[in-house]
Protein backbone atom coordinates (compact mmCIF):
# COMPACT_ATOMS: atom_id res chain seq x y z
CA UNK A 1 198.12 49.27 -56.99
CA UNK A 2 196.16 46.56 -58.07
CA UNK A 3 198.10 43.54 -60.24
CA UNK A 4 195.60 42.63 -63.70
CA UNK A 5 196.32 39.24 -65.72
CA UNK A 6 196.89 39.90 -69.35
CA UNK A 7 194.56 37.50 -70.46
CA UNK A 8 195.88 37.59 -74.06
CA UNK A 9 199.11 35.79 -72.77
CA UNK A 10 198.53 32.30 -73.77
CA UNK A 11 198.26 29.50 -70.68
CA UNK A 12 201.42 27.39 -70.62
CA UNK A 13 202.19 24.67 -67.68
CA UNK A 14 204.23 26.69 -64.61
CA UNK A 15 206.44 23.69 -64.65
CA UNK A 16 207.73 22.99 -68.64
CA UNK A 17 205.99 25.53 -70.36
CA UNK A 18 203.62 23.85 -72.84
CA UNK A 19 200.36 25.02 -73.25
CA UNK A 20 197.81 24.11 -71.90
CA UNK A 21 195.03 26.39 -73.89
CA UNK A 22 193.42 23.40 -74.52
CA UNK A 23 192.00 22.57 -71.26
CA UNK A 24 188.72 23.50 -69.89
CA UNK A 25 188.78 26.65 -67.90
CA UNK A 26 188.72 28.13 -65.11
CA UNK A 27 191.21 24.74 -64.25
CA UNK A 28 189.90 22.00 -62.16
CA UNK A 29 191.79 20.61 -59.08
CA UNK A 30 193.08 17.85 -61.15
CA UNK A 31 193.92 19.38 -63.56
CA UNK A 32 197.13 18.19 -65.03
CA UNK A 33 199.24 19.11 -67.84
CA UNK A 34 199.21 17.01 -71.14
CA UNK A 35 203.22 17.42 -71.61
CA UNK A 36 204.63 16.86 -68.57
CA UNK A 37 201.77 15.54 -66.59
CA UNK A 38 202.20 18.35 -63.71
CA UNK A 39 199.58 19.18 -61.86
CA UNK A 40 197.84 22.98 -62.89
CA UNK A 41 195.43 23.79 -59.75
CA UNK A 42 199.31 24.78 -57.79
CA UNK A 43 199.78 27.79 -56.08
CA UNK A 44 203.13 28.07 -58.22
CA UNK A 45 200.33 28.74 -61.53
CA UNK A 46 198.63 31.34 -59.41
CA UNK A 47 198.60 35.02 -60.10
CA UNK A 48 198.66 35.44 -56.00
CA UNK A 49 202.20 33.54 -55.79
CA UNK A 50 205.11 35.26 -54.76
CA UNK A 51 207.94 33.79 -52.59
CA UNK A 52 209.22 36.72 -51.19
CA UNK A 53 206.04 37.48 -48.82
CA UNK A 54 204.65 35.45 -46.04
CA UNK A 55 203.61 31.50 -47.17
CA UNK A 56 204.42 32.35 -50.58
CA UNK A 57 200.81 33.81 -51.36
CA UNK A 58 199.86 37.93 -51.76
CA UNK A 59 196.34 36.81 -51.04
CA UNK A 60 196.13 37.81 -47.29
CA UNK A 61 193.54 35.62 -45.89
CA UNK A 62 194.21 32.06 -48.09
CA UNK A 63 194.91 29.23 -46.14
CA UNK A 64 198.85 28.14 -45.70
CA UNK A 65 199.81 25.66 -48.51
CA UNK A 66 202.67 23.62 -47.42
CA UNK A 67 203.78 21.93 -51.28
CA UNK A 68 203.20 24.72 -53.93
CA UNK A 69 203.69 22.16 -56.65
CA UNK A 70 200.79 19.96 -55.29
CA UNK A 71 196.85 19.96 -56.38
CA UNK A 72 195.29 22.12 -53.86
CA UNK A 73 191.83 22.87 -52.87
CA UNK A 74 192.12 27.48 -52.60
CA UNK A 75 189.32 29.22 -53.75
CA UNK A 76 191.76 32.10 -54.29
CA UNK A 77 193.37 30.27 -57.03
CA UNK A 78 193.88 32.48 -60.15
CA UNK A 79 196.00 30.99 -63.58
CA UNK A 80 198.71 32.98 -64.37
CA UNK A 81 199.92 33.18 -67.66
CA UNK A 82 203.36 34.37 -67.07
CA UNK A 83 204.14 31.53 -64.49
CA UNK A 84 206.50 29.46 -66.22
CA UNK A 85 210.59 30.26 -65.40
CA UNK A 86 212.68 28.63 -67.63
CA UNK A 87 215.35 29.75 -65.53
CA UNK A 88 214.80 28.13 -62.38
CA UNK A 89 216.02 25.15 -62.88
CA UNK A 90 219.13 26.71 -64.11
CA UNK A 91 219.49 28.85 -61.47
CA UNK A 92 219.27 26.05 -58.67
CA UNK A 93 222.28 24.64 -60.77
CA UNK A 94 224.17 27.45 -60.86
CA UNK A 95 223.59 27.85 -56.62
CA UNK A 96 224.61 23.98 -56.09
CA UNK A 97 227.71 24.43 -58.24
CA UNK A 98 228.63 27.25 -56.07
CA UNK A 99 227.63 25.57 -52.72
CA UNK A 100 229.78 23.05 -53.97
CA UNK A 101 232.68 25.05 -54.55
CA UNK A 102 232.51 26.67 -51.00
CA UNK A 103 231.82 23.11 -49.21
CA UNK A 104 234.25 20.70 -51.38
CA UNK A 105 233.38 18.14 -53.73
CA UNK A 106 230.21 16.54 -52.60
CA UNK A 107 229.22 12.79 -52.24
CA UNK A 108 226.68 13.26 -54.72
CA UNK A 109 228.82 14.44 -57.73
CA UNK A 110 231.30 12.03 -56.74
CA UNK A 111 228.37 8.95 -57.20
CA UNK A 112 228.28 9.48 -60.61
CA UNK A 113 231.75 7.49 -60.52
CA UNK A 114 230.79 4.93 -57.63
CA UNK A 115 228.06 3.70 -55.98
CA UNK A 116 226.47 5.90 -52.86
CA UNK A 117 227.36 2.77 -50.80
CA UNK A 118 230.97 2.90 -51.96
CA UNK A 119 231.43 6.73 -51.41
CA UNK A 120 229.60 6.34 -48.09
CA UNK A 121 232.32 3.33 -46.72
CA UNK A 122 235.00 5.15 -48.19
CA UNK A 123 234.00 8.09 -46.30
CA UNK A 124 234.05 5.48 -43.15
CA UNK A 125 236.89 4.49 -43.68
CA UNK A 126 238.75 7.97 -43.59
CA UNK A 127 236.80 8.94 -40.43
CA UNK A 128 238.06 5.77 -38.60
CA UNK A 129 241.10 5.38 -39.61
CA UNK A 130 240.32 1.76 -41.74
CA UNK A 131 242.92 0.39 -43.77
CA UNK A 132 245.76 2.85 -42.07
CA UNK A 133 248.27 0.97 -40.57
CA UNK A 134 249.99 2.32 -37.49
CA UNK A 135 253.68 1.31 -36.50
CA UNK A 136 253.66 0.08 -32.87
């Protein structure tokens, strides 16, 4: 069944959601957005983007794009109104918090309170044994 644009959505930026109406269209490959200075011509503001199907694009015969968030030269390219996920940034929160709780504290929440450089020699330190004293 084919999949039609509603093209009285308004445009907004895949990546903060502003809009981006104002820009000539169809959008150029440097095209950019005037919020957040994203770039627009990404396969993430396509209508043929999916991640769940091979190289993230429904478009069978496109050629592979490695960053989906980059400028990219596809003719397939089609703006898709309904690309922005407001969501997705808390949902990769929401998966690191739980990685985290499986895996133990990481080095990376614990940098907040010390320098990477300190956590890393502390972590050293436990490994080798540093600063233990052993009774001969």
């Amino acid at each position: 069944m084919p999949r039609y644009v509603n093209v009285t959505k308004e445009l907004v930026c895949w990546k903060c959601g502003a809009s981006v109406a104002e820009l000539p269209m169809p959008l150029g490959r440097l095209a950019e957005c005037p919020a957040c200075r994203a770039d627009l011509h990404v396969c993430r503001l396509c209508a043929f983007y999916d991640p769940r199907v091979s190289n993230s694009c429904r478009e069978p015969v496109a050629d592979a794009v490695k960053d989906k968030e980059r400028a990219n030269f596809c003719g397939y390219f089609q703006a898709q109104p309904d690309a922005y996920n407001p969501h997705a940034d808390e949902q990769a929160t929401i998966a690191q918090a739980q990685l985290e709780a499986l895996l133990g504290e990481s080095a990376m929440s614990k940098a907040g309170q010390r320098s990477e450089a300190e956590a890393a020699r502390e972590q050293l330190e436990r490994l080798f044994g540093v600063g233990n004293k052993h009774k001969e």
